[in-house]
C-alpha atoms as a PDB file:
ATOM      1  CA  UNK A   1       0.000   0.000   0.000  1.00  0.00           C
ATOM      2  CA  UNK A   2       1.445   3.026  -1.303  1.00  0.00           C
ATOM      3  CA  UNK A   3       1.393   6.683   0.684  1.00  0.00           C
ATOM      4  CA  UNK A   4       1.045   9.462  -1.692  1.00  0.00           C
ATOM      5  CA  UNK A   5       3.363  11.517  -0.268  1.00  0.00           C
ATOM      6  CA  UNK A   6       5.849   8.562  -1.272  1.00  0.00           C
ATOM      7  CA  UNK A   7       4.164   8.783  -4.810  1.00  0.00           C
ATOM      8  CA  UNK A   8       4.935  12.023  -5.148  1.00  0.00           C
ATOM      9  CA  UNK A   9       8.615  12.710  -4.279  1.00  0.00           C
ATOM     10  CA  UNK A  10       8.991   9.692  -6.882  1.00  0.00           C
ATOM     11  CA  UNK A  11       7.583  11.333  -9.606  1.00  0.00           C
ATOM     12  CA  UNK A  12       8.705  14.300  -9.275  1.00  0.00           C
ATOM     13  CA  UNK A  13      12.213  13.365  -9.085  1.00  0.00           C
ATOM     14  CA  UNK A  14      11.372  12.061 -13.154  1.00  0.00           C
ATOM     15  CA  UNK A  15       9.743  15.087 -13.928  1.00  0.00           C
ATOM     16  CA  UNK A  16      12.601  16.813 -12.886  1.00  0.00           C
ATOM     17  CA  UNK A  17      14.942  14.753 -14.914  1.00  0.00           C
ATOM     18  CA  UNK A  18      13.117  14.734 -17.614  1.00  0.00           C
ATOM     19  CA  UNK A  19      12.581  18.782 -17.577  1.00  0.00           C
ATOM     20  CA  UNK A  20      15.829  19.573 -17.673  1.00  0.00           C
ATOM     21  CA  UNK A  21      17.549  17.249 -20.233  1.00  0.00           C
ATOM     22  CA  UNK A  22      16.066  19.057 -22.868  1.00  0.00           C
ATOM     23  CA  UNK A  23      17.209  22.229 -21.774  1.00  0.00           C
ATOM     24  CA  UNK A  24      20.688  20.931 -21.223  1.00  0.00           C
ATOM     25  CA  UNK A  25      20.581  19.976 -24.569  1.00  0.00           C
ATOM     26  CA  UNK A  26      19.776  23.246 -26.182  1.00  0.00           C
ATOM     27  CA  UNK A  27      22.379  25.077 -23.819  1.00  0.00           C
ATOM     28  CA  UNK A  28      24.816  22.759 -25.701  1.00  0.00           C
ATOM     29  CA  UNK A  29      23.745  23.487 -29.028  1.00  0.00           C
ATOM     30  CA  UNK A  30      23.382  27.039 -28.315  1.00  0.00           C
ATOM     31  CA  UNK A  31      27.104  27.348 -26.886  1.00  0.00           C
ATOM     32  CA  UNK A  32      28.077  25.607 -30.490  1.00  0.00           C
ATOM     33  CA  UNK A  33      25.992  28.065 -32.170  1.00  0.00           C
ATOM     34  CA  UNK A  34      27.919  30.928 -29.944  1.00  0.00           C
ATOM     35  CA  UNK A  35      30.890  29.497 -30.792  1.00  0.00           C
ATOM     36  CA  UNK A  36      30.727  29.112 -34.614  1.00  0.00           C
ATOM     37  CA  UNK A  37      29.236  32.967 -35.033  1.00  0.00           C
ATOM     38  CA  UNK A  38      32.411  34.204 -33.179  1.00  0.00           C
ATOM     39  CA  UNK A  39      34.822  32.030 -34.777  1.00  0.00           C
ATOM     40  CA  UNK A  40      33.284  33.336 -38.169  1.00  0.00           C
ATOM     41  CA  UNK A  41      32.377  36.809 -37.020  1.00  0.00           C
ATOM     42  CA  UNK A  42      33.593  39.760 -38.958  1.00  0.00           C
ATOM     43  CA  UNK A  43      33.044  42.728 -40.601  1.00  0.00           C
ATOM     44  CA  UNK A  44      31.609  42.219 -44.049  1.00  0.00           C
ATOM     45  CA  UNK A  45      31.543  45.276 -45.511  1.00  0.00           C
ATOM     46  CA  UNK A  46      33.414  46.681 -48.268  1.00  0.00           C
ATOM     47  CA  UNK A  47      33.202  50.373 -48.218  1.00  0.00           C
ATOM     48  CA  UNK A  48      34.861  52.954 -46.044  1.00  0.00           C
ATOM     49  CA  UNK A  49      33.914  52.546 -42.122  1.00  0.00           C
ATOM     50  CA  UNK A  50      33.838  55.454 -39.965  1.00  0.00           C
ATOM     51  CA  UNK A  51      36.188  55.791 -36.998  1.00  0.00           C
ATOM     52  CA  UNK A  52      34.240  53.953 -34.452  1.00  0.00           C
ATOM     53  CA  UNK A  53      33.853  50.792 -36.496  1.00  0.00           C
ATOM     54  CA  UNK A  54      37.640  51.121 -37.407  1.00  0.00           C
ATOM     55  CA  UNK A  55      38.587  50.643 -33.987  1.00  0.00           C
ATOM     56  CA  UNK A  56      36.292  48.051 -32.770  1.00  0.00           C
ATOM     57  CA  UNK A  57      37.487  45.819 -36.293  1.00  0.00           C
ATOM     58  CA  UNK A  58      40.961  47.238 -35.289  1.00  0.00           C
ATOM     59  CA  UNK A  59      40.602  45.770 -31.647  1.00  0.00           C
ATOM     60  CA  UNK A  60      39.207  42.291 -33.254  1.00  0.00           C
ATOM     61  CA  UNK A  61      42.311  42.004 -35.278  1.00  0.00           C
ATOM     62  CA  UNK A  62      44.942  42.888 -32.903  1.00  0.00           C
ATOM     63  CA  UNK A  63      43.552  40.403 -30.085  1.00  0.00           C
ATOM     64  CA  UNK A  64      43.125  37.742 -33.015  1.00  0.00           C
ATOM     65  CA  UNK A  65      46.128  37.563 -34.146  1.00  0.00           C
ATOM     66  CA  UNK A  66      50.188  36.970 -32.583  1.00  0.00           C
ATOM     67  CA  UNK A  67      52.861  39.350 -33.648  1.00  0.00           C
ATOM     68  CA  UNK A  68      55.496  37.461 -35.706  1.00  0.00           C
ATOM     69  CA  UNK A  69      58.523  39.972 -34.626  1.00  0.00           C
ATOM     70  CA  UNK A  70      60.082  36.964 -32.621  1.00  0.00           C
ATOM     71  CA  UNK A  71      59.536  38.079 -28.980  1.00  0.00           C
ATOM     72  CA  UNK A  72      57.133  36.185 -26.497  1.00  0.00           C
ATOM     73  CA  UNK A  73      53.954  34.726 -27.886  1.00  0.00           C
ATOM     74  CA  UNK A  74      51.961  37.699 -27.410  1.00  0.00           C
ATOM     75  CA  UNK A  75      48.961  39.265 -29.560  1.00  0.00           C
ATOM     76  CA  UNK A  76      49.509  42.230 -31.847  1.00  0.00           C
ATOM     77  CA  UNK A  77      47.273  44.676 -29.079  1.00  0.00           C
ATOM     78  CA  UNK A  78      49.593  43.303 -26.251  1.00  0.00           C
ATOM     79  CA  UNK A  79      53.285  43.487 -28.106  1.00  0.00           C
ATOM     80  CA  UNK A  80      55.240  46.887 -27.356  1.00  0.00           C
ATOM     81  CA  UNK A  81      57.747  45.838 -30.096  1.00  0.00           C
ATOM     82  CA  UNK A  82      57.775  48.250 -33.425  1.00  0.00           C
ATOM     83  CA  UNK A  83      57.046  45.372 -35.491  1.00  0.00           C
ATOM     84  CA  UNK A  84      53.921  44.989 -33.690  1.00  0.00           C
ATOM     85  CA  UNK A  85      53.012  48.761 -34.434  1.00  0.00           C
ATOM     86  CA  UNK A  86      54.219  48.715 -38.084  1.00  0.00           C
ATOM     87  CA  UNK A  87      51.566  45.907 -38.505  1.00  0.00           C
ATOM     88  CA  UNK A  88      48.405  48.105 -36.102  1.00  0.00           C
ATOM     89  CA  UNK A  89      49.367  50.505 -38.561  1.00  0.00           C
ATOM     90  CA  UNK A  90      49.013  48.305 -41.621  1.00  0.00           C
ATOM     91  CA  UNK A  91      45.754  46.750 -40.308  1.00  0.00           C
ATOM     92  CA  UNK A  92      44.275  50.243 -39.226  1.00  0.00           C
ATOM     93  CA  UNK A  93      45.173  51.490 -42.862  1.00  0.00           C
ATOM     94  CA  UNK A  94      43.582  48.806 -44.481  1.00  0.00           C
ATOM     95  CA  UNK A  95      40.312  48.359 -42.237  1.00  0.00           C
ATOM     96  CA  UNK A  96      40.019  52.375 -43.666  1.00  0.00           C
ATOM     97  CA  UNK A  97      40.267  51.524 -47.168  1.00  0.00           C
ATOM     98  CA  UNK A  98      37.622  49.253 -46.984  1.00  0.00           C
ATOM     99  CA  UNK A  99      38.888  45.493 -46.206  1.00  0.00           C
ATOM    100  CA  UNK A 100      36.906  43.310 -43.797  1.00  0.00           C
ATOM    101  CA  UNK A 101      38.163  41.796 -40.636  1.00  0.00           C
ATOM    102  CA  UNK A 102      37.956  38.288 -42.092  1.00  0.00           C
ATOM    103  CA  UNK A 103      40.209  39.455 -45.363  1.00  0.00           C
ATOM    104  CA  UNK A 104      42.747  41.081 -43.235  1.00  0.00           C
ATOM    105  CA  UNK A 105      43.317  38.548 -40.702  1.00  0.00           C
ATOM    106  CA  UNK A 106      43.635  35.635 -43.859  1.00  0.00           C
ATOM    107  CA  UNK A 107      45.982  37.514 -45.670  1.00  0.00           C
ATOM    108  CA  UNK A 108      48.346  38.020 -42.283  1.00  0.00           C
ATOM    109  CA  UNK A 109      47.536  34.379 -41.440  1.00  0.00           C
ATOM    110  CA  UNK A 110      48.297  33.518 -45.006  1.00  0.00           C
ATOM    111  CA  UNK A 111      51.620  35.526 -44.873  1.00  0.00           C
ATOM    112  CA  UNK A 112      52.918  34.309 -41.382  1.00  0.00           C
ATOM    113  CA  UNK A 113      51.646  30.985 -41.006  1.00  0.00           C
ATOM    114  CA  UNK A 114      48.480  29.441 -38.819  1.00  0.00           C
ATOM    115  CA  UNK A 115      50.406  29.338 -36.147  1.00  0.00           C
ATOM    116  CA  UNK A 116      50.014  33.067 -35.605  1.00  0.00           C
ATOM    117  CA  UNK A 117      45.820  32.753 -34.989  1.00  0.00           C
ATOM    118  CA  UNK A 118      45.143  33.659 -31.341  1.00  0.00           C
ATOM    119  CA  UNK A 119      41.940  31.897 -31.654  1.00  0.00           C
ATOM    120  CA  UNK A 120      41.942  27.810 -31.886  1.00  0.00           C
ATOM    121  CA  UNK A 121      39.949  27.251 -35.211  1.00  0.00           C
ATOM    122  CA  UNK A 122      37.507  24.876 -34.860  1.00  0.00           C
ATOM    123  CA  UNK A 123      38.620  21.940 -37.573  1.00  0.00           C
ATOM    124  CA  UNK A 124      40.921  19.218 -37.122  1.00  0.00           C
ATOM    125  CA  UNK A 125      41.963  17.969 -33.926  1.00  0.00           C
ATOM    126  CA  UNK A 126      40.517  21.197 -32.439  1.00  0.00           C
ATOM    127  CA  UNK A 127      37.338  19.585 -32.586  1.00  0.00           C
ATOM    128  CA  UNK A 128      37.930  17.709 -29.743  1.00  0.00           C
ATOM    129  CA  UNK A 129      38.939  20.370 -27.492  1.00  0.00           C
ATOM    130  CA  UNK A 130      35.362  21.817 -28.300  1.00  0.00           C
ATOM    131  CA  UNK A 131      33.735  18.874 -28.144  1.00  0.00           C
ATOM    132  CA  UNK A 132      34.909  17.368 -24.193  1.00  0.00           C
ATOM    133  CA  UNK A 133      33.236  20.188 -22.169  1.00  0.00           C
ATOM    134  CA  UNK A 134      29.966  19.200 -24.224  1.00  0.00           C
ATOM    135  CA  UNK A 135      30.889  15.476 -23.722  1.00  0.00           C
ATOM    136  CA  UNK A 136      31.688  15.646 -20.185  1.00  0.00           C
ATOM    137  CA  UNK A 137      28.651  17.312 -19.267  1.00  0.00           C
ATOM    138  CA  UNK A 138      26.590  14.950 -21.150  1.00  0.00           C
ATOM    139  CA  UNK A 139      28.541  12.277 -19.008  1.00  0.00           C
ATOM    140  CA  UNK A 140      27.959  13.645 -15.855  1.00  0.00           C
ATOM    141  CA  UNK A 141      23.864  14.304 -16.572  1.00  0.00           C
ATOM    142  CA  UNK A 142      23.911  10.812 -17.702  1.00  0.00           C
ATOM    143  CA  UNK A 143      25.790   9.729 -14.585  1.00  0.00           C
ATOM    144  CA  UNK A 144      23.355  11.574 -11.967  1.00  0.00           C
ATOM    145  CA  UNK A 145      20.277  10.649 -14.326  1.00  0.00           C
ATOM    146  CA  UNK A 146      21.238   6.883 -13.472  1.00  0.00           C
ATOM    147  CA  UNK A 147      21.769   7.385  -9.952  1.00  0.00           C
ATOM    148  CA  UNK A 148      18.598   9.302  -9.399  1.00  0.00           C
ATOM    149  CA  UNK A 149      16.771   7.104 -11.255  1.00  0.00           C
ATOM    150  CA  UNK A 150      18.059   3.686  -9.106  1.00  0.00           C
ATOM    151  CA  UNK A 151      18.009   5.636  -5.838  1.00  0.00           C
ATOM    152  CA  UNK A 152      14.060   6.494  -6.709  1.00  0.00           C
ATOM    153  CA  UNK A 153      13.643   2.890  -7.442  1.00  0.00           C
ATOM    154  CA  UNK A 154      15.496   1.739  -4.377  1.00  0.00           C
ATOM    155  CA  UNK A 155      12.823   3.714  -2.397  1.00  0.00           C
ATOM    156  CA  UNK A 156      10.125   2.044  -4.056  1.00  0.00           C
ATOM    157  CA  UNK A 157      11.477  -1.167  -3.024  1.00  0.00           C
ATOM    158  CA  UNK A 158      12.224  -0.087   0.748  1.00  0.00           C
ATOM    159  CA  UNK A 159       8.452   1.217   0.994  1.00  0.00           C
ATOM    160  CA  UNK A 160       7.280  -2.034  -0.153  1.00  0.00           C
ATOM    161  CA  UNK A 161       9.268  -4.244   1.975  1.00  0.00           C
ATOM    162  CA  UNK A 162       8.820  -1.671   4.624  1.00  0.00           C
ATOM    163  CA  UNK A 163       4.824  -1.628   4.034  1.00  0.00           C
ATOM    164  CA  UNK A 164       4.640  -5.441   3.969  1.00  0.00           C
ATOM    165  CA  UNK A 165       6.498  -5.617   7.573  1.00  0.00           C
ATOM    166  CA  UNK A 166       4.018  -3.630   8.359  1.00  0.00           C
ATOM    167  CA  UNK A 167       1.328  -5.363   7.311  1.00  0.00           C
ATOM    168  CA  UNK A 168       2.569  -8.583   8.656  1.00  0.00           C
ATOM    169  CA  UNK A 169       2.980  -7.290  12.468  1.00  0.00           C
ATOM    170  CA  UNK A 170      -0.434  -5.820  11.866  1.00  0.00           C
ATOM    171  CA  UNK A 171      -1.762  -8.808  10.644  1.00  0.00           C
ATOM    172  CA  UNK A 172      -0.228 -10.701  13.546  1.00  0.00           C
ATOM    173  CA  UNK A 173      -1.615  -8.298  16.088  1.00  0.00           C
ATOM    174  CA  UNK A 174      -4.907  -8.782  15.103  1.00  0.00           C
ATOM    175  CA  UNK A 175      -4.519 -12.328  15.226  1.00  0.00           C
ATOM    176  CA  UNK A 176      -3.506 -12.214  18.808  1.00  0.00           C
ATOM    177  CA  UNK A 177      -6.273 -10.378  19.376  1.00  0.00           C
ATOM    178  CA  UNK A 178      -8.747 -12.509  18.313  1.00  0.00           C
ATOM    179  CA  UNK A 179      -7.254 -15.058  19.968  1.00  0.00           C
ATOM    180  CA  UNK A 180      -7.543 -13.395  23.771  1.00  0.00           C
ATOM    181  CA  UNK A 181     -11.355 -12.208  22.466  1.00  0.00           C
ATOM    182  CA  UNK A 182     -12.073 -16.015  21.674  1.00  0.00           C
ATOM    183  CA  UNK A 183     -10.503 -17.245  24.909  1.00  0.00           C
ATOM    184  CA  UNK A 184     -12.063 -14.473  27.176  1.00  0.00           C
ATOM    185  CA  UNK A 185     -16.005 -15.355  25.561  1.00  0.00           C
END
């Protein structure tokens, strides 16, 4: 004989797993979706820009992108070198005659090597390094899905046993009961 107050917690402890999967699930997908807009992200326009848009396309590229004058791995913004200025100067010049972010940033990339991208592309082995948070997590929710799920059921089975204890000693007090009723009449 089930309580419902027993009934309850049970289900809801489902409802709750079953809620939230999907919106663990679209979290995911949305943080790929993040991901791949700012890995492709750019300016794409081809005319002049006006100061303001200069420098925020100017601040893209020189965080994007290492300086190649030799000194410690550091991005174009962060270098103090005059190699490092040369090429803010470059970028700035070009962003003003009307290249894009994404044109810029191949042809340095092109020039120097890919070893020069600040960013981690997401192709190749890189994949993977994208790919573990999302597959951990997925672990983990799979991991506490199965133990919520077996300690639910193991409460089911404890109520039962405990219920038919119960029921036995109750059935056994009764018993004696009618037994001292019988012998007293």
């Amino acid at each position: 004989m089930k309580t419902g107050r027993f009934a309850r917690i049970t289900m809801s402890n489902e409802f709750l797993i079953f809620n939230f999967l999907p919106i663990i699930v679209l979290l995911i997908v949305c943080s790929f979706i993040v991901t791949g807009c700012v890995q492709t992200g750019g300016a794409e326009v081809s005319e002049p820009m006006s100061e303001k848009e200069v420098a925020s396309d100017l601040q893209e590229l020189l965080t994007t992108v290492y300086c190649y004058c030799g000194c410690t791995r550091e991005t174009i913004e962060v270098c103090t070198c005059g190699t490092a200025m040369r090429i803010e100067n470059d970028f700035r010049d070009r962003l003003l005659a009307g290249g894009t972010v994404e044109q810029i940033r191949t042809d340095y990339l092109d020039t120097y090597g890919p070893q020069y991208y600040a960013v981690m592309p997401v192709e190749g082995i890189n994949l993977l390094a994208y790919a573990m948070p999302v597959i951990i997590l997925v672990l983990i929710g799979g991991v506490v899905f199965v133990v919520l799920r077996r300690s639910t059921r193991s409460r089911q089975g404890a109520l039962i046993t405990s219920e038919s204890q119960v029921s036995d000693d109750a059935v056994k007090q009764v018993e004696a009961e009618l037994e001292r009723y019988k012998r007293e009449n």
